[in-house]
PDB file of N, CA and C in Angstrom:
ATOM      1  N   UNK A   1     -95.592   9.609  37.145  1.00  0.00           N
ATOM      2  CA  UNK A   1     -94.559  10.411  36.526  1.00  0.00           C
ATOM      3  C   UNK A   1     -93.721   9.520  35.605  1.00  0.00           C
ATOM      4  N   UNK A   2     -93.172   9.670  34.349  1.00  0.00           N
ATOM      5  CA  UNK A   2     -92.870   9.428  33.515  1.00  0.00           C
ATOM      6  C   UNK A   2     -91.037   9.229  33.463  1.00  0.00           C
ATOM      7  N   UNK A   3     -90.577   8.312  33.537  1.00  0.00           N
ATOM      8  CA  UNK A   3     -89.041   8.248  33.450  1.00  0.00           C
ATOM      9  C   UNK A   3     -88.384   7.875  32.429  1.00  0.00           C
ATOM     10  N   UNK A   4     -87.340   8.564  32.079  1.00  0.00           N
ATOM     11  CA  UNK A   4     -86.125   8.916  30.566  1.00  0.00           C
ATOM     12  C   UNK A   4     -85.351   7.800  31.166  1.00  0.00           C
ATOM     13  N   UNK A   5     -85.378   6.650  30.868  1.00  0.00           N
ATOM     14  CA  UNK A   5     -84.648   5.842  30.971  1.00  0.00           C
ATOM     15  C   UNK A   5     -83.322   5.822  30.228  1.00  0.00           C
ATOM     16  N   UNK A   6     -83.318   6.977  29.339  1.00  0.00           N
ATOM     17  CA  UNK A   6     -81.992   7.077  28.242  1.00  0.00           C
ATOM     18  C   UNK A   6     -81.462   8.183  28.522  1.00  0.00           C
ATOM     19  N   UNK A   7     -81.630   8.976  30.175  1.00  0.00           N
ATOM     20  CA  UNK A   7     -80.990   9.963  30.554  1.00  0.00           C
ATOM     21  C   UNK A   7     -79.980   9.580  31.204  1.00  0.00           C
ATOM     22  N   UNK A   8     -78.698  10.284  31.287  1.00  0.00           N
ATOM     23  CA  UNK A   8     -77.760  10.013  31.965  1.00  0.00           C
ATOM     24  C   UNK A   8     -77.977  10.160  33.587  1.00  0.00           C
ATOM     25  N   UNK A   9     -77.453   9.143  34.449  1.00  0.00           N
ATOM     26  CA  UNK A   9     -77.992   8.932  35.517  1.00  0.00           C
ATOM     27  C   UNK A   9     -77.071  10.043  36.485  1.00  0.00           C
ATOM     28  N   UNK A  10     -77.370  11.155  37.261  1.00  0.00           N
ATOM     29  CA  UNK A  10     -76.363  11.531  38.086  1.00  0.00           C
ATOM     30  C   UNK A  10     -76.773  11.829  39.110  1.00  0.00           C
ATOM     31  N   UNK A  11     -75.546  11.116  40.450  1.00  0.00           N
ATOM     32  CA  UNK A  11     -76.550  11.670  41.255  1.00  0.00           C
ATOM     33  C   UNK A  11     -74.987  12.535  42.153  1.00  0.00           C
ATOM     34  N   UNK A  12     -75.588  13.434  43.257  1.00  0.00           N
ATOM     35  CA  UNK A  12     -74.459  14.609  43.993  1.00  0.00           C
ATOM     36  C   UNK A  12     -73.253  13.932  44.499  1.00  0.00           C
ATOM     37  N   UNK A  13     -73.479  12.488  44.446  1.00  0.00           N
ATOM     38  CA  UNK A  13     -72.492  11.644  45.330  1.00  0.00           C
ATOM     39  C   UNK A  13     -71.878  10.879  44.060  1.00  0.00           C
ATOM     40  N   UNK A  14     -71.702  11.293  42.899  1.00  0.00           N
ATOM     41  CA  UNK A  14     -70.862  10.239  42.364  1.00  0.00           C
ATOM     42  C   UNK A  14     -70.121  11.079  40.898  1.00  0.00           C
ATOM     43  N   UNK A  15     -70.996  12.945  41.072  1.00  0.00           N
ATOM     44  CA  UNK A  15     -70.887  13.779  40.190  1.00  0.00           C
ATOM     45  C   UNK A  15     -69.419  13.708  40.367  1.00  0.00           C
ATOM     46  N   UNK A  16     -68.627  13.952  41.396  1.00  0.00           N
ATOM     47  CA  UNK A  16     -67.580  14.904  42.040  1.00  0.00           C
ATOM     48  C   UNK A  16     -66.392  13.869  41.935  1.00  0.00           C
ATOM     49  N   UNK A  17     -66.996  12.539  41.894  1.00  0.00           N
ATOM     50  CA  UNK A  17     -66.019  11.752  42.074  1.00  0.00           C
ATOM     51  C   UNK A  17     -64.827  11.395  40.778  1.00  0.00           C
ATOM     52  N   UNK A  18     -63.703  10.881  41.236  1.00  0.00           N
ATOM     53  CA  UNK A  18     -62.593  10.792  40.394  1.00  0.00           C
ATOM     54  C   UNK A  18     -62.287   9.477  39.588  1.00  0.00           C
ATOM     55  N   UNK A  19     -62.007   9.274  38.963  1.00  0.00           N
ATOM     56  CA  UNK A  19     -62.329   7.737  38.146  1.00  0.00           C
ATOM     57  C   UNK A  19     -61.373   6.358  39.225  1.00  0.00           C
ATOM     58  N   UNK A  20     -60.435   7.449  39.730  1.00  0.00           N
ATOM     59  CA  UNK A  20     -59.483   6.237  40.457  1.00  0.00           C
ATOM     60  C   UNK A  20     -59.962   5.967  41.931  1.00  0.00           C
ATOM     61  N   UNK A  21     -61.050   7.317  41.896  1.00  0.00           N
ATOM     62  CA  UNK A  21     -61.757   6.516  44.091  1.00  0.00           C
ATOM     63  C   UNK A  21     -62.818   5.707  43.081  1.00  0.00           C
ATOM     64  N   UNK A  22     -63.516   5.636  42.496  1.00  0.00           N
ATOM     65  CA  UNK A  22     -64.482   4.765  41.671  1.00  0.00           C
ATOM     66  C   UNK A  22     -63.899   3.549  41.238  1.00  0.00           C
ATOM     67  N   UNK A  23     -62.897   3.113  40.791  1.00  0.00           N
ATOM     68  CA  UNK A  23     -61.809   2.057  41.020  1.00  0.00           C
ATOM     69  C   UNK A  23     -61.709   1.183  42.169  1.00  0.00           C
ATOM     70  N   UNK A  24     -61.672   2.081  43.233  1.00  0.00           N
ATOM     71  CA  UNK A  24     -61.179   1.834  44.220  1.00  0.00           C
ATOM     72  C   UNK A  24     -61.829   0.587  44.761  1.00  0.00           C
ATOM     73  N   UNK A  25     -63.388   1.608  44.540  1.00  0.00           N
ATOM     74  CA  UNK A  25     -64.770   1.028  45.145  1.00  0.00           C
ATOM     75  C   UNK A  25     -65.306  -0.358  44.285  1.00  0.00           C
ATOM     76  N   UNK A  26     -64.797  -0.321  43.406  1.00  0.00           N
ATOM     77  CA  UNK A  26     -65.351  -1.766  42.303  1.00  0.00           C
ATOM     78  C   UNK A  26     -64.542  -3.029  42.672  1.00  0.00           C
ATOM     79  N   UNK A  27     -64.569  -4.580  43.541  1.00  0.00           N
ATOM     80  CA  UNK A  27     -63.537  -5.040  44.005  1.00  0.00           C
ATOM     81  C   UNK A  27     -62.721  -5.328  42.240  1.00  0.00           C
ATOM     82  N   UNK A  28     -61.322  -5.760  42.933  1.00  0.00           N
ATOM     83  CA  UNK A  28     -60.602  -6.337  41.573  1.00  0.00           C
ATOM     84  C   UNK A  28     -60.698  -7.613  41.183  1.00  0.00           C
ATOM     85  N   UNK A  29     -61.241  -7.742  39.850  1.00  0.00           N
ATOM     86  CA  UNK A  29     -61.537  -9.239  39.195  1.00  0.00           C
ATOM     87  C   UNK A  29     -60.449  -9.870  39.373  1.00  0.00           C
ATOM     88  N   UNK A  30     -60.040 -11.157  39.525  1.00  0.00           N
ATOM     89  CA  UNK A  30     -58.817 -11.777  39.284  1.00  0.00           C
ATOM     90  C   UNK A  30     -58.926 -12.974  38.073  1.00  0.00           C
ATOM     91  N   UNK A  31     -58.008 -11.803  37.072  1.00  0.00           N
ATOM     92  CA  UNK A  31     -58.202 -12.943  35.884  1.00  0.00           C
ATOM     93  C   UNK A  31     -56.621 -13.670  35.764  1.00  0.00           C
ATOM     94  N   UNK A  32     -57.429 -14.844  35.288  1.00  0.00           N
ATOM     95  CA  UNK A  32     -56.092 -15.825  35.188  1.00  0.00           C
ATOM     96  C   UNK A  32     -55.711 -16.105  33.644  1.00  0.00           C
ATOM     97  N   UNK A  33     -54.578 -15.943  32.938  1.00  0.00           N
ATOM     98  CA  UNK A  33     -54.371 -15.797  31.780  1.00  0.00           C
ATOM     99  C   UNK A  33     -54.444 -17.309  31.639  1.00  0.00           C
ATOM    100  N   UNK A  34     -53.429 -18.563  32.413  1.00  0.00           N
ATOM    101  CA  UNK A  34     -53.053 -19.575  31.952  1.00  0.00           C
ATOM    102  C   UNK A  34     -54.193 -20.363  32.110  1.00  0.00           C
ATOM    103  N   UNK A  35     -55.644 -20.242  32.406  1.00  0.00           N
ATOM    104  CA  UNK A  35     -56.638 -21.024  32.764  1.00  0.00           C
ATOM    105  C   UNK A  35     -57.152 -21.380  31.052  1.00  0.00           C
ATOM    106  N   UNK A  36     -57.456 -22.472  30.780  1.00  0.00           N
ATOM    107  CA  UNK A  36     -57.497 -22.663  29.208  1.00  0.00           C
ATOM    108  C   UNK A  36     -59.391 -22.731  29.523  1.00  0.00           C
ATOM    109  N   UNK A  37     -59.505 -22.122  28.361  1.00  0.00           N
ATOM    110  CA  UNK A  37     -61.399 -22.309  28.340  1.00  0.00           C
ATOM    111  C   UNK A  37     -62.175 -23.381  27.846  1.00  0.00           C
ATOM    112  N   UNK A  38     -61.811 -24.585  27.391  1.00  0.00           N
ATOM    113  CA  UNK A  38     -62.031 -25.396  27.619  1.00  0.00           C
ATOM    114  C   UNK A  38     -61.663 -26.388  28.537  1.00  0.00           C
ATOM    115  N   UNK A  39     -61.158 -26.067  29.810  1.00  0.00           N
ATOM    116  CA  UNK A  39     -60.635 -26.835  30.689  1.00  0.00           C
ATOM    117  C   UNK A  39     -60.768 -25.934  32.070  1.00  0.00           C
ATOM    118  N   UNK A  40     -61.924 -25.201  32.181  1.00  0.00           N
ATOM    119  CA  UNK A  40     -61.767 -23.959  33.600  1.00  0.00           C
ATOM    120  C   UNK A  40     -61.967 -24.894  34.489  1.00  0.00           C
ATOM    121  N   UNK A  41     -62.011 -25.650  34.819  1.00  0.00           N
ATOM    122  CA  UNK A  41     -61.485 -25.981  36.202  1.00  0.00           C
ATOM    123  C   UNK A  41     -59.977 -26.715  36.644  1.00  0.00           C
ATOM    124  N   UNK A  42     -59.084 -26.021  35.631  1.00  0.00           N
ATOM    125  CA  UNK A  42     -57.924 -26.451  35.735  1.00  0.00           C
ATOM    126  C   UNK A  42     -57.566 -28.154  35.626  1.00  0.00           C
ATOM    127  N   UNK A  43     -58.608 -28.680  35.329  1.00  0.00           N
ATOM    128  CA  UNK A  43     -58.282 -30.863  35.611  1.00  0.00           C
ATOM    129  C   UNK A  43     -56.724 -30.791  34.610  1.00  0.00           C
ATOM    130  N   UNK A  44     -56.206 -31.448  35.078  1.00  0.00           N
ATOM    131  CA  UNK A  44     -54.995 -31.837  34.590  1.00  0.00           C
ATOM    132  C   UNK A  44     -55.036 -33.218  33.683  1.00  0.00           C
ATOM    133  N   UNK A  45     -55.245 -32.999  32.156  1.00  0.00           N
ATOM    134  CA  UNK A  45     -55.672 -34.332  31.608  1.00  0.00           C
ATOM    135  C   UNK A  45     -54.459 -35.094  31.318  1.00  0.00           C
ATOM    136  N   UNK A  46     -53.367 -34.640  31.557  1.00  0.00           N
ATOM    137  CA  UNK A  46     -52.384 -35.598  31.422  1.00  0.00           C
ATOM    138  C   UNK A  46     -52.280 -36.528  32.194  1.00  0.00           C
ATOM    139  N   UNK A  47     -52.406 -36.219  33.593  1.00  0.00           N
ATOM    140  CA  UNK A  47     -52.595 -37.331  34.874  1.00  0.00           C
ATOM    141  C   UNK A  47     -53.291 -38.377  34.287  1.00  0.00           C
ATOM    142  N   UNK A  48     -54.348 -38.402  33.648  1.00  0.00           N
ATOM    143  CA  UNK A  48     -55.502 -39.373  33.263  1.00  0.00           C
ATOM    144  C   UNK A  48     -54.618 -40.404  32.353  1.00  0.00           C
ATOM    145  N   UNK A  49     -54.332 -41.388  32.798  1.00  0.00           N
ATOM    146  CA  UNK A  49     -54.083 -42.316  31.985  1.00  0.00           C
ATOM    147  C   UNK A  49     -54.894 -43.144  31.483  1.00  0.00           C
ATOM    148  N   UNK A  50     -55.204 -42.962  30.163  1.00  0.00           N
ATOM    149  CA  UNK A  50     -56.496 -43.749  29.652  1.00  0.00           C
ATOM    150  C   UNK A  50     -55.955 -44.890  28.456  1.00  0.00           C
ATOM    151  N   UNK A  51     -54.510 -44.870  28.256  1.00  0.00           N
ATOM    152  CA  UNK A  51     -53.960 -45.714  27.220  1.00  0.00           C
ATOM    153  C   UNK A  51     -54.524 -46.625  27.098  1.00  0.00           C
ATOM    154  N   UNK A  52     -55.007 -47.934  28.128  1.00  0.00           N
ATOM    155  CA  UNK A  52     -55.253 -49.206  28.483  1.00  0.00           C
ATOM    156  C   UNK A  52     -56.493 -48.997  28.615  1.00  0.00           C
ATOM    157  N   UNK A  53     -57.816 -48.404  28.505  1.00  0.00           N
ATOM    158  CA  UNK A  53     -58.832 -48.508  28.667  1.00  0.00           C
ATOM    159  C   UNK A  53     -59.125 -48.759  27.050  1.00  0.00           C
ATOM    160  N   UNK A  54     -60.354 -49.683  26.796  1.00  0.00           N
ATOM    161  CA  UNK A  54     -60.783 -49.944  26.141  1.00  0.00           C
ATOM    162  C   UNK A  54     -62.776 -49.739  26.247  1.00  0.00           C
ATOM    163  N   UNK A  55     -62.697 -49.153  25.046  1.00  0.00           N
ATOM    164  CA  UNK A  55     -64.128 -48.972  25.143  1.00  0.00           C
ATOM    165  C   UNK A  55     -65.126 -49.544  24.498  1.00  0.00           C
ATOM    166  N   UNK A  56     -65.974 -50.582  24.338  1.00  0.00           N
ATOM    167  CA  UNK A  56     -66.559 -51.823  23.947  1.00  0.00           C
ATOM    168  C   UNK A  56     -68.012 -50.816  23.623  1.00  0.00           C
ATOM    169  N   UNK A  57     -68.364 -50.553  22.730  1.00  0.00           N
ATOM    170  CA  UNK A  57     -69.790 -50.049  22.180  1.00  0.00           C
ATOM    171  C   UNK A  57     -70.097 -50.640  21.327  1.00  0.00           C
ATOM    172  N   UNK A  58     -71.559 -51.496  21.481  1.00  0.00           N
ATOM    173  CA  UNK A  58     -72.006 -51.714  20.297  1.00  0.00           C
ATOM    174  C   UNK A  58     -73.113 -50.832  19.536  1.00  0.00           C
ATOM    175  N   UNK A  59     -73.091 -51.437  18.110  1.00  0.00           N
ATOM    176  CA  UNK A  59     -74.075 -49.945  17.363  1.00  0.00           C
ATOM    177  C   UNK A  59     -74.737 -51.328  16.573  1.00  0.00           C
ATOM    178  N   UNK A  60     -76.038 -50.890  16.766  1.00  0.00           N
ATOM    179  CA  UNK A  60     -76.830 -51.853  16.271  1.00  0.00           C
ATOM    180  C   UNK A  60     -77.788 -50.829  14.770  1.00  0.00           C
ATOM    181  N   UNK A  61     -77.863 -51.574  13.872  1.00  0.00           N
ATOM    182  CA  UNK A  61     -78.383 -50.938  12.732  1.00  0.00           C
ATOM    183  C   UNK A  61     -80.234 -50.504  13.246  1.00  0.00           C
ATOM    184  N   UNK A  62     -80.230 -49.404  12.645  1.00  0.00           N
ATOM    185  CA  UNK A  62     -82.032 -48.965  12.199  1.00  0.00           C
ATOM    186  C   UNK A  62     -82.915 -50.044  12.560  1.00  0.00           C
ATOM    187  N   UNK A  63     -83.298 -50.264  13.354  1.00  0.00           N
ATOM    188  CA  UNK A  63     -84.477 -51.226  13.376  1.00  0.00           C
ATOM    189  C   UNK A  63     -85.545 -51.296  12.609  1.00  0.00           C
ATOM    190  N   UNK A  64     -87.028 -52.149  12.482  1.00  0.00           N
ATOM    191  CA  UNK A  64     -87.686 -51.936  11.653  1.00  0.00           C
ATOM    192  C   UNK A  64     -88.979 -51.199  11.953  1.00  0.00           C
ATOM    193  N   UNK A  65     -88.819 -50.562  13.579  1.00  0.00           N
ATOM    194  CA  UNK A  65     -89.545 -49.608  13.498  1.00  0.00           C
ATOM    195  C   UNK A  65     -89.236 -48.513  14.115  1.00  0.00           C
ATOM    196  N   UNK A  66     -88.062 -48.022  13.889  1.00  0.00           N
ATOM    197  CA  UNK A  66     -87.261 -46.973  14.054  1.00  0.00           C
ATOM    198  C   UNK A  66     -86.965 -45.941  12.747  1.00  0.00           C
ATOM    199  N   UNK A  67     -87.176 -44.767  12.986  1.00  0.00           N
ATOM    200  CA  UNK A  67     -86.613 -44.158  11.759  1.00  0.00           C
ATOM    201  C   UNK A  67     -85.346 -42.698  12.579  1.00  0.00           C
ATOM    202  N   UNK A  68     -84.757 -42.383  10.707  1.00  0.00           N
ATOM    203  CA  UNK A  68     -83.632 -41.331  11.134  1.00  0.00           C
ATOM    204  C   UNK A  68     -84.663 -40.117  11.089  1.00  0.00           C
ATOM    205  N   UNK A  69     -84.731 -38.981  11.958  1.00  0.00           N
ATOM    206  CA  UNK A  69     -85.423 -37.814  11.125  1.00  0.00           C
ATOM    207  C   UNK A  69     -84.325 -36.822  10.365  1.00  0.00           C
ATOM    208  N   UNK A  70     -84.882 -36.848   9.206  1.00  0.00           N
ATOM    209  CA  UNK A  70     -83.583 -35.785   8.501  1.00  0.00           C
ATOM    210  C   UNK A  70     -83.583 -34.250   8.707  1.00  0.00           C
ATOM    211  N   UNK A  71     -84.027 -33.677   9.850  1.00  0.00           N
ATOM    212  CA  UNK A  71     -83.887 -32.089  10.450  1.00  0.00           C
ATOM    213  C   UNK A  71     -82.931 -32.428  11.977  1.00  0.00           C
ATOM    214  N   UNK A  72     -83.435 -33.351  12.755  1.00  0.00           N
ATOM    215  CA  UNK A  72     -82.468 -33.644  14.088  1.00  0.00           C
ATOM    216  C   UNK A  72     -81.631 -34.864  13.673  1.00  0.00           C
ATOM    217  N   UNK A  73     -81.560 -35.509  12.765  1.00  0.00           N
ATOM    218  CA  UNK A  73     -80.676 -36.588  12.896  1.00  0.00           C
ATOM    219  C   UNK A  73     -80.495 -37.318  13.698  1.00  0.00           C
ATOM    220  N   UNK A  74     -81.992 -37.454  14.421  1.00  0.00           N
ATOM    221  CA  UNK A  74     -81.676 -38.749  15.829  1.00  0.00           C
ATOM    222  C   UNK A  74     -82.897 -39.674  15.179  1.00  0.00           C
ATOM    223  N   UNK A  75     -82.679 -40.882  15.704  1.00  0.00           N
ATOM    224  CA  UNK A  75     -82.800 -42.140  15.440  1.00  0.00           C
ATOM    225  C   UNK A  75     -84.084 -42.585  16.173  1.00  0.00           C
ATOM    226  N   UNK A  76     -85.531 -42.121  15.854  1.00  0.00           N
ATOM    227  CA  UNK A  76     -86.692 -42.118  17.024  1.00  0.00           C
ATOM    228  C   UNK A  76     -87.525 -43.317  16.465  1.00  0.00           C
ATOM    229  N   UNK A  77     -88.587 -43.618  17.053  1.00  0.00           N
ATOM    230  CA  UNK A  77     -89.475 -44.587  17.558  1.00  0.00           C
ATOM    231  C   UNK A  77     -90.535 -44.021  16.408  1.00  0.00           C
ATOM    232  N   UNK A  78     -90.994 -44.914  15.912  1.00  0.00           N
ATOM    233  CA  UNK A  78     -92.139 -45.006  14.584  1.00  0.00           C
ATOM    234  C   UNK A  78     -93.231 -44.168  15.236  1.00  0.00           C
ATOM    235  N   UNK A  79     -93.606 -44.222  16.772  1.00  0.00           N
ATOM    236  CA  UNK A  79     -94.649 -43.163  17.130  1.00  0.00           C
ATOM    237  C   UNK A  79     -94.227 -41.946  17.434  1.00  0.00           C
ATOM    238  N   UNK A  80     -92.978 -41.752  16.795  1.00  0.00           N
ATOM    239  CA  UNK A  80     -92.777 -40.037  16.789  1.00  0.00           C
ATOM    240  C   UNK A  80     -92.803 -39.660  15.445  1.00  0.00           C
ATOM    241  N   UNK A  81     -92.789 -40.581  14.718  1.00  0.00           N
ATOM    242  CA  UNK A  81     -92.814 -40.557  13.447  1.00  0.00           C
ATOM    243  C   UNK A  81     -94.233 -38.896  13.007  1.00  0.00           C
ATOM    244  N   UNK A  82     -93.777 -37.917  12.381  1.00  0.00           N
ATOM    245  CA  UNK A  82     -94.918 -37.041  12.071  1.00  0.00           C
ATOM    246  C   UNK A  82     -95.310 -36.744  10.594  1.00  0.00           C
ATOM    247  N   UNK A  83     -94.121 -36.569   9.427  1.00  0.00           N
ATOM    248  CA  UNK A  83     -94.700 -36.950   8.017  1.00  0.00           C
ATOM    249  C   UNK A  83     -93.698 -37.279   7.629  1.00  0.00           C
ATOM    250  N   UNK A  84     -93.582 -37.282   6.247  1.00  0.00           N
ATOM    251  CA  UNK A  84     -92.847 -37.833   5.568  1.00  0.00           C
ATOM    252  C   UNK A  84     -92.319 -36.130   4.359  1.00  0.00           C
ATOM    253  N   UNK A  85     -91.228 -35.520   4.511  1.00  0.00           N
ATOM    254  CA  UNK A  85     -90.937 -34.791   3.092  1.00  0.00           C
ATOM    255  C   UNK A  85     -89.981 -35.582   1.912  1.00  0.00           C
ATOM    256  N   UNK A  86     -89.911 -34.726   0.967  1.00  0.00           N
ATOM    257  CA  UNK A  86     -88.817 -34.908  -0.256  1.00  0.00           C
ATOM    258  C   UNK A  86     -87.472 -35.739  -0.203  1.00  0.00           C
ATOM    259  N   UNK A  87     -87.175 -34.998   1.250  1.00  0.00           N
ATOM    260  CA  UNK A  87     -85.621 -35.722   1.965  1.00  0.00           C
ATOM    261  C   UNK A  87     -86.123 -36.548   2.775  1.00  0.00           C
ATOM    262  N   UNK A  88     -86.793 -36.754   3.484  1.00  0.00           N
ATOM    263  CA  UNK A  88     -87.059 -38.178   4.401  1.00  0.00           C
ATOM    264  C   UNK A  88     -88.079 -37.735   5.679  1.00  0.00           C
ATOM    265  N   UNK A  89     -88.013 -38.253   6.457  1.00  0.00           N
ATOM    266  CA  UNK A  89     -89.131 -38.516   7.634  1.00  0.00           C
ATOM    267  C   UNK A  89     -88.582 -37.396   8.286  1.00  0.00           C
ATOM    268  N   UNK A  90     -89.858 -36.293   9.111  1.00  0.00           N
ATOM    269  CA  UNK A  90     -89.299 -35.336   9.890  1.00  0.00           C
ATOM    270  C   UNK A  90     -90.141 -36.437  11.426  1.00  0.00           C
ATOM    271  N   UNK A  91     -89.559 -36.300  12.351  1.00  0.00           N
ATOM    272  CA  UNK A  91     -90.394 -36.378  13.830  1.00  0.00           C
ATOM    273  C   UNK A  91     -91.356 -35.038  14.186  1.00  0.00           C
ATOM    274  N   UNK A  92     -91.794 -36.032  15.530  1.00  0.00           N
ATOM    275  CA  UNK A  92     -92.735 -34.852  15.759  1.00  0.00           C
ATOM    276  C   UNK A  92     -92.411 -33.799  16.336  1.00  0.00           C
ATOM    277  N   UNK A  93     -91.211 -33.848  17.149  1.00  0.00           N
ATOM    278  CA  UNK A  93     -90.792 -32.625  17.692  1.00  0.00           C
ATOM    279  C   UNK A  93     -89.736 -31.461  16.517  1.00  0.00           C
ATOM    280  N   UNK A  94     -89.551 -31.696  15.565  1.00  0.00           N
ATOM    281  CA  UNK A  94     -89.503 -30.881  14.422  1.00  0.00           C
ATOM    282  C   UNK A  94     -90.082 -30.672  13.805  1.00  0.00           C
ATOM    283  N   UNK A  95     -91.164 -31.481  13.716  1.00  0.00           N
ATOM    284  CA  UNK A  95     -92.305 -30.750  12.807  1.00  0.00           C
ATOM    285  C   UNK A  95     -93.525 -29.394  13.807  1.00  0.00           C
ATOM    286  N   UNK A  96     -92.971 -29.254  14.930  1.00  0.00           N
ATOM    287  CA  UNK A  96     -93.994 -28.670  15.133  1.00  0.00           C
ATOM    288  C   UNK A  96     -93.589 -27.127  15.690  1.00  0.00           C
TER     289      UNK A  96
END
């Protein structure tokens, strides 16, 4: 048998009902206005005192068998290397 998935669903137990016992029955979300969305788990970054930390990275240039690919812009290994276009070297995981 064949089902209207784009029929409105009704059934005897929910015809009769009133929008506020249907309320009733849905629990209540608890939304929090002051929770910031980049920060949902509330961390408090002010506590973090990071003044005095210093962060020591070194960046070492292109090697000579390293290339940039110009579609991902990451910095891969000559055997990912896959062709060469107009703008520069694609890898292999963009070229394919």
């Amino acid at each position: 048998m064949a089902t209207d998935y784009d029929a409105p669903r009704k059934t005897d137990d929910t015809e009769n009902e009133s929008i506020e016992a249907l309320k009733e029955r849905v629990p209540a979300k608890s939304v929090s206005t002051d929770e910031d969305a980049d920060n949902p788990g509330s961390f408090d970054l002010s506590a973090a005192d990071l003044a005095d930390v210093e962060l020591d990275v070194v960046v070492l240039p292109a090697q000579e068998d390293e290339f940039t690919c110009v579609h991902c812009f990451l910095v891969k290994h000559r055997l990912q290397f896959d062709h060469e276009t107009k703008l520069g070297p694609i890898c292999r995981e963009c070229a394919h």
